[in-house]
N, C-alpha and C. Protein backbone atom coordinates (compact mmCIF):
# COMPACT_ATOMS: atom_id res chain seq x y z
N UNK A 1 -16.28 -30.67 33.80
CA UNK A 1 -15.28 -29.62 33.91
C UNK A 1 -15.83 -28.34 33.29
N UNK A 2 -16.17 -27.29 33.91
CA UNK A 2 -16.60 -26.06 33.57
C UNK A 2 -15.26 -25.33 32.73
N UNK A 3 -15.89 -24.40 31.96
CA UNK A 3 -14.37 -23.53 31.18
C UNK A 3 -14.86 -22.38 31.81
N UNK A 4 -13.91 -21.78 32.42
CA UNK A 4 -13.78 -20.28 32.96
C UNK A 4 -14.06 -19.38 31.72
N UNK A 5 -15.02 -18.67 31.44
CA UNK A 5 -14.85 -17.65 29.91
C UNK A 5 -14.19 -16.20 30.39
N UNK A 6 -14.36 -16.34 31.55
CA UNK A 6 -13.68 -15.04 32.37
C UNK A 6 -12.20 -15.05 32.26
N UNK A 7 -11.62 -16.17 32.14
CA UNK A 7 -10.45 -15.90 31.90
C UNK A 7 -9.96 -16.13 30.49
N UNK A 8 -10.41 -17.11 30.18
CA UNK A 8 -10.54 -17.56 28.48
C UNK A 8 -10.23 -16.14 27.37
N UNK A 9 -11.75 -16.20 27.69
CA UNK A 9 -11.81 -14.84 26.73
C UNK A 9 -11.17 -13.34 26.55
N UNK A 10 -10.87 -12.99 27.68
CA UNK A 10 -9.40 -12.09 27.69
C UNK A 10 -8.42 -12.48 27.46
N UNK A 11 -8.19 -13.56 27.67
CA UNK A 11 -7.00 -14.33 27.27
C UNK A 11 -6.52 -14.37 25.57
N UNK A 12 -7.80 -14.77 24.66
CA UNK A 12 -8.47 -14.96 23.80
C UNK A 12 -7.63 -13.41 22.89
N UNK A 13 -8.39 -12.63 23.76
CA UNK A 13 -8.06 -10.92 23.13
C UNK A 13 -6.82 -10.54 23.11
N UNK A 14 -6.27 -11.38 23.72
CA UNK A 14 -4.78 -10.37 24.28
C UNK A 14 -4.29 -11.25 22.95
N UNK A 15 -4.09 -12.33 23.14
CA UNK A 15 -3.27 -13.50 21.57
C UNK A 15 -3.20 -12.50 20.59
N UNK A 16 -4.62 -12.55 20.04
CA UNK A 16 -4.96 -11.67 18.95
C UNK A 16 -4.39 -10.42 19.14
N UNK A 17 -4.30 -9.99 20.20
CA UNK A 17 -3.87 -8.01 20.02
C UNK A 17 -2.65 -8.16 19.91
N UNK A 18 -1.52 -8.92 19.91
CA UNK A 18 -0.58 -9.13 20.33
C UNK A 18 0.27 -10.00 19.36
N UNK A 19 -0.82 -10.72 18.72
CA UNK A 19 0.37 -11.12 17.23
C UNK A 19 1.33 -10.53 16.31
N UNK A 20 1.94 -10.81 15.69
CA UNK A 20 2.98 -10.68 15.31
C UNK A 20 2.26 -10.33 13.65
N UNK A 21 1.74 -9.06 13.49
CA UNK A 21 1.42 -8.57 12.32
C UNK A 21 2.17 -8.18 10.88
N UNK A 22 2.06 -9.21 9.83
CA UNK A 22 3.42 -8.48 9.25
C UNK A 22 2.38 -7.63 7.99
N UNK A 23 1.37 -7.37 8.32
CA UNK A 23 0.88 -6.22 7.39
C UNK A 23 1.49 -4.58 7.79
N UNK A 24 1.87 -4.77 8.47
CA UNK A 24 2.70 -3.05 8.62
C UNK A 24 3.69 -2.98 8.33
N UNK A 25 4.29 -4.29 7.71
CA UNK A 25 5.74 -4.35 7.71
C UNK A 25 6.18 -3.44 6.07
N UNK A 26 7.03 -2.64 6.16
CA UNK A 26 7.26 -1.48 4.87
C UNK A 26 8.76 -2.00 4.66
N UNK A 27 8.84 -1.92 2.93
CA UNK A 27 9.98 -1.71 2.25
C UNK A 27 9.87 -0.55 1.16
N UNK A 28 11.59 -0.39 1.09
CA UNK A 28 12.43 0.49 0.58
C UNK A 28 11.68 -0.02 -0.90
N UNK A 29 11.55 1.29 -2.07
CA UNK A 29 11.37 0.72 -3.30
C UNK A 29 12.47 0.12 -4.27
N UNK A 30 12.05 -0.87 -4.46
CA UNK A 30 12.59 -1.33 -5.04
C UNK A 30 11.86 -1.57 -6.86
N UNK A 31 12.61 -1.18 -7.79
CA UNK A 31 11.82 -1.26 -9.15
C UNK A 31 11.42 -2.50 -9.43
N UNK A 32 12.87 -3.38 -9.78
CA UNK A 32 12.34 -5.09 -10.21
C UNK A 32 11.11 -5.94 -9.16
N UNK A 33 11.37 -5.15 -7.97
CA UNK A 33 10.48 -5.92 -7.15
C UNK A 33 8.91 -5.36 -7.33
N UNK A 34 9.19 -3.94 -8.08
CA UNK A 34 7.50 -3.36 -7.54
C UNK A 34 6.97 -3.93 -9.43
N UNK A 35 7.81 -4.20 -10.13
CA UNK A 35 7.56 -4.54 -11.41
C UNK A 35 6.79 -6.40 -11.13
N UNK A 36 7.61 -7.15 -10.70
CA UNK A 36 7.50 -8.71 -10.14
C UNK A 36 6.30 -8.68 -9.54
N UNK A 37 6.21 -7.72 -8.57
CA UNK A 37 5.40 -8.16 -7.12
C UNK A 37 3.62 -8.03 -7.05
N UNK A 38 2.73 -8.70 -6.43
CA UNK A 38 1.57 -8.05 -6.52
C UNK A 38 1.69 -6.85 -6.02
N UNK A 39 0.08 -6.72 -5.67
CA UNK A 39 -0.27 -5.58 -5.17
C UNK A 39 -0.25 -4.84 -3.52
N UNK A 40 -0.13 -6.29 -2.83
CA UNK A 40 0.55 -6.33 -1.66
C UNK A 40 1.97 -5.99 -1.09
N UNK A 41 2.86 -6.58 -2.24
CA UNK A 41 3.86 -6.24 -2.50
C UNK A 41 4.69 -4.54 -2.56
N UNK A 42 3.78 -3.97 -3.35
CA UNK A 42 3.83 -2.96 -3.17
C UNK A 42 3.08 -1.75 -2.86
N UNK A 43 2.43 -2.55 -2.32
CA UNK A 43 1.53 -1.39 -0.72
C UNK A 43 2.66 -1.61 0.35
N UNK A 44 3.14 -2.09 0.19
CA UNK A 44 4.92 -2.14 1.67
C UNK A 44 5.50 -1.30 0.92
N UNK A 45 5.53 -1.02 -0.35
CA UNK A 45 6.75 0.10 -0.84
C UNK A 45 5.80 1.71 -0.81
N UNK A 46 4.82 2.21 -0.55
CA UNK A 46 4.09 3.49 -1.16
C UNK A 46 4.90 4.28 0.02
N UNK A 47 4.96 3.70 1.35
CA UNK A 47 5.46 4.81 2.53
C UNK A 47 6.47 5.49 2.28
N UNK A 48 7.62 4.23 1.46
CA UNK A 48 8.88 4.82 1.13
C UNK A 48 8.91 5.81 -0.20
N UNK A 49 7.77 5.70 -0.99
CA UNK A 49 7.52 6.52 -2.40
C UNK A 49 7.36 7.77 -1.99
N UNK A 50 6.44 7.54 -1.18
CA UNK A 50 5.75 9.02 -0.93
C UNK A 50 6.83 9.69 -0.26
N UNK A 51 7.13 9.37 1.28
CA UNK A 51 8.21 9.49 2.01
C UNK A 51 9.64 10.43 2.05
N UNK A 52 9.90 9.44 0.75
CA UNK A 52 10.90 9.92 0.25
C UNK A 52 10.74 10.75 -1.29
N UNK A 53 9.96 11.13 -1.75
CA UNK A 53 9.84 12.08 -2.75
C UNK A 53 10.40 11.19 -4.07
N UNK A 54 10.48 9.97 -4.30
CA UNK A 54 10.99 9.51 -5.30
C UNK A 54 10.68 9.69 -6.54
N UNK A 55 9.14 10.12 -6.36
CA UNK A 55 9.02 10.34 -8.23
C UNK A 55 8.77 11.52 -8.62
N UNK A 56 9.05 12.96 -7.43
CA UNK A 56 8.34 13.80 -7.42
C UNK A 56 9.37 14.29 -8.36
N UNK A 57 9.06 15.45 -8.65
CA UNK A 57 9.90 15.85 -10.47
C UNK A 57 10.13 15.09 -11.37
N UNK A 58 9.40 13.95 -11.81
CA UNK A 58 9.85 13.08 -12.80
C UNK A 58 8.48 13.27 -13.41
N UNK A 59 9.26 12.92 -14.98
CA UNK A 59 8.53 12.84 -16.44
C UNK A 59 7.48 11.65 -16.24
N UNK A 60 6.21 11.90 -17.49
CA UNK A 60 5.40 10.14 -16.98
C UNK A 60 6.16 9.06 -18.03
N UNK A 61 7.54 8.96 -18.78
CA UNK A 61 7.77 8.46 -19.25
C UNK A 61 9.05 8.16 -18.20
N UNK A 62 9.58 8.32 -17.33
CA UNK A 62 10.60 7.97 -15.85
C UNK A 62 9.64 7.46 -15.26
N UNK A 63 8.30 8.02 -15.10
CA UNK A 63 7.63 7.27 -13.73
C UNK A 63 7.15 6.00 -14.59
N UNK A 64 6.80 5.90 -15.78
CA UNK A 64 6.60 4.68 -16.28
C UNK A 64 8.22 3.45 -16.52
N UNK A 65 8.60 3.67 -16.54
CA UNK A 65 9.94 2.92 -16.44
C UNK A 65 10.38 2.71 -14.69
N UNK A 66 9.70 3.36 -13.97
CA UNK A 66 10.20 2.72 -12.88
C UNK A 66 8.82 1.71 -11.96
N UNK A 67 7.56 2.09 -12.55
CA UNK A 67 6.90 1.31 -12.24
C UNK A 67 5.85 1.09 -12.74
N UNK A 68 5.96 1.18 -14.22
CA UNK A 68 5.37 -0.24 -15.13
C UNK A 68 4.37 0.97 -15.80
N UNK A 69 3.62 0.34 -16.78
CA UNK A 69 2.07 0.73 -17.60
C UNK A 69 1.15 0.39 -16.65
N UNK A 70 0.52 1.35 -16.26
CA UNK A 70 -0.67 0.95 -15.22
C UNK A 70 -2.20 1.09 -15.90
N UNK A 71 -1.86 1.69 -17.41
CA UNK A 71 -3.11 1.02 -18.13
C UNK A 71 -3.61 2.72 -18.70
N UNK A 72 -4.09 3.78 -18.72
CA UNK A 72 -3.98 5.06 -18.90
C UNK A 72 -2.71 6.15 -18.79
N UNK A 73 -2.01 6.50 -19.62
CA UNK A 73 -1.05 7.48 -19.86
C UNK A 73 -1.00 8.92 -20.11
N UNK A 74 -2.76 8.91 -20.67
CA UNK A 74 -2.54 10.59 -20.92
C UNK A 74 -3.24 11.79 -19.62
N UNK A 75 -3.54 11.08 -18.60
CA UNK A 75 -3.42 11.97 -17.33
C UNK A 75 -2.65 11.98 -16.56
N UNK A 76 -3.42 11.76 -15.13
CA UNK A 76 -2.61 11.56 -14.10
C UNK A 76 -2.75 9.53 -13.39
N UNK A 77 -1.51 9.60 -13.20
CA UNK A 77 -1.51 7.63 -13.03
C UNK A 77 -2.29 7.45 -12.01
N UNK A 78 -2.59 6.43 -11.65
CA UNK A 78 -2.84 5.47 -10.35
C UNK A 78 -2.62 3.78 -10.10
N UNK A 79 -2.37 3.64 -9.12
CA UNK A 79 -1.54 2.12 -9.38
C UNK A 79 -2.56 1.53 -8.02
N UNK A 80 -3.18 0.35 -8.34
CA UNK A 80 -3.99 -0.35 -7.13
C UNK A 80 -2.50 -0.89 -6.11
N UNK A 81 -3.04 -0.41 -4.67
CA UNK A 81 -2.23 -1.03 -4.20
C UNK A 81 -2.91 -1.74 -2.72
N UNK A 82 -2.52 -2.56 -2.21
CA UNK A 82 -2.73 -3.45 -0.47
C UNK A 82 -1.47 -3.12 0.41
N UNK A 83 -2.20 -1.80 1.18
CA UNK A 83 -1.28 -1.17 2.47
C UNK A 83 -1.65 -1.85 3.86
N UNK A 84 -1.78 -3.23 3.29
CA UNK A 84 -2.32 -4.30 5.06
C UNK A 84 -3.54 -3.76 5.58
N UNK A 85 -4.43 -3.32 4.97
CA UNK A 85 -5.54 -2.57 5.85
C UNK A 85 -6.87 -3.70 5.60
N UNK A 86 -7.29 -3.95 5.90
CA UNK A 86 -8.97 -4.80 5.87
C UNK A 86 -9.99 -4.90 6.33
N UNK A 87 -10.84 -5.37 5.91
CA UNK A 87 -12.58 -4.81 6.34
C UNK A 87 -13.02 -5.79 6.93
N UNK A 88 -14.14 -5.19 8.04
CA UNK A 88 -14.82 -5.91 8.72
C UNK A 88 -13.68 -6.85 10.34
N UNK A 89 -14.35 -7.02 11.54
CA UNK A 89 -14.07 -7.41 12.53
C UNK A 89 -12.73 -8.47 12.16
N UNK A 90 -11.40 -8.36 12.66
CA UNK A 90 -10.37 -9.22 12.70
C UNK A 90 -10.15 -9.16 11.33
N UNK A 91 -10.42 -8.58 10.00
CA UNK A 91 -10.12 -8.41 8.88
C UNK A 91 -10.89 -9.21 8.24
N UNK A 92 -12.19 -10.39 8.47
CA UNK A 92 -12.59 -11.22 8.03
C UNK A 92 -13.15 -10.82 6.75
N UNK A 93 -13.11 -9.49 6.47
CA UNK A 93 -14.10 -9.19 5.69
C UNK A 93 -12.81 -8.42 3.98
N UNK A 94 -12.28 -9.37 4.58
CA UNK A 94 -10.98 -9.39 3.24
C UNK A 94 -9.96 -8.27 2.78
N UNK A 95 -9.31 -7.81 1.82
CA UNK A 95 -8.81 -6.87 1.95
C UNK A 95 -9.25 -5.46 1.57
N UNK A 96 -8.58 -3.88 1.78
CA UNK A 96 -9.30 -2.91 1.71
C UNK A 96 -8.59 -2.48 0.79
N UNK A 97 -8.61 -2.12 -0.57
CA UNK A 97 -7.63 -2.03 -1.62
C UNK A 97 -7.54 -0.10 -1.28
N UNK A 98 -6.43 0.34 -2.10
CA UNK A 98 -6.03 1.62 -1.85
C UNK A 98 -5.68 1.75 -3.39
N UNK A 99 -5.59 2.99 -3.59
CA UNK A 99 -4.38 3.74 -4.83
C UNK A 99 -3.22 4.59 -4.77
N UNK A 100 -1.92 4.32 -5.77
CA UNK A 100 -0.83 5.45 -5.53
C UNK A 100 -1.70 6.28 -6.31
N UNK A 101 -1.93 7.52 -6.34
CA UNK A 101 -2.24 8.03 -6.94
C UNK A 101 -0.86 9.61 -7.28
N UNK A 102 -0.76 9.48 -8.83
CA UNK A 102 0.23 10.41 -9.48
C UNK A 102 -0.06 11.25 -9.93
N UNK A 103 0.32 12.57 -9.28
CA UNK A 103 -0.21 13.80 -9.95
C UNK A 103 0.37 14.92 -10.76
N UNK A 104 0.29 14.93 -12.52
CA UNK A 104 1.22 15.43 -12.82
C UNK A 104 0.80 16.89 -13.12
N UNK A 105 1.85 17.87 -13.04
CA UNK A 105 1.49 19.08 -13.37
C UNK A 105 1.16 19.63 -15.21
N UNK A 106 0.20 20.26 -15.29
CA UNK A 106 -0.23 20.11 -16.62
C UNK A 106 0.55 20.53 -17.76
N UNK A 107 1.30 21.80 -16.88
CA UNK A 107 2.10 22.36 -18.26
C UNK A 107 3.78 21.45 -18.51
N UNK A 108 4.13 21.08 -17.22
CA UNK A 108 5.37 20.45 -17.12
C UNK A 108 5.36 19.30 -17.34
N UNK A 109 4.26 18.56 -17.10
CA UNK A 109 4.03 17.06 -17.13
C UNK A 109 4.80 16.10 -16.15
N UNK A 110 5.01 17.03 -15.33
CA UNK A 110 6.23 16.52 -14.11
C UNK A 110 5.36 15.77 -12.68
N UNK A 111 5.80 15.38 -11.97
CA UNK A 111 5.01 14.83 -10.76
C UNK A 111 5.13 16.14 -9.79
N UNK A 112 4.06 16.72 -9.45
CA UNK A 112 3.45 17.46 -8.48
C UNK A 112 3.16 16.34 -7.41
N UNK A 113 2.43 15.76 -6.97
CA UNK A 113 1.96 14.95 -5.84
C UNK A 113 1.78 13.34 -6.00
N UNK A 114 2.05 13.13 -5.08
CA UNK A 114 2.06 11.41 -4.83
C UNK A 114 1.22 11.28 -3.40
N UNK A 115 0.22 10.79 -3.32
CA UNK A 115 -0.66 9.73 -2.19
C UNK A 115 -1.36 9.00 -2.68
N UNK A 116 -1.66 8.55 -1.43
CA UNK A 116 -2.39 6.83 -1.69
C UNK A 116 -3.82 6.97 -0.55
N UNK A 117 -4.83 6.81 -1.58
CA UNK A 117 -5.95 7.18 -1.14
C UNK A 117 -6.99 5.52 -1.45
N UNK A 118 -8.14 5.55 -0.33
CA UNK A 118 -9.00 4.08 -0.71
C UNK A 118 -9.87 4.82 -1.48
């Protein structure tokens, strides 16, 4: 019995293009959850951070109460995060880590900018 690869293998491509991906899938922030959760966890919450301006005018003693000690306090924060993105063909090549990165203004100490950069 011969295997057709002519049909196989497109066949093959389409499965894959066509799964049901839940790395794009985004949530609303949530604090207890981005406090609980890995880092995956809250790479689903940065769209809604940024998005929605949530920490923008806040003190680094508000932005630390809503999402944790990330290990340096006297600049500007950054929090590792997994926004579903990964390296190498079909992702085999594991995950592609990112940062929130928090930018506070010097004299105000307030949040000027929020993105998330690899």
């Amino acid at each position: 019995m011969k295997i057709n690869l002519t049909f196989i293998l497109p066949l093959f491509f389409i499965v894959i293009g066509c799964r049901q991906d839940k790395q794009t899938e985004n949530l609303k922030f949530n604090r207890e959850e981005w406090l609980q959760g890995d880092i995956r966890t809250r790479g689903k919450m940065v769209e809604n951070i940024i998005d929605d301006n949530i920490l923008i005018n806040k003190s680094k003693s508000e932005v630390l109460s809503l999402l944790g000690d990330q290990g340096d306090t006297t600049g500007n924060f950054s929090y590792q995060v997994d926004i579903g993105k990964t390296t190498g063909p079909f992702g085999w090549g594991g995950i592609w880590p990112f940062a929130l990165n928090i930018h506070f203004d010097t004299l105000s100490s307030k949040v000027i900018e929020v993105r998330c950069n690899d």
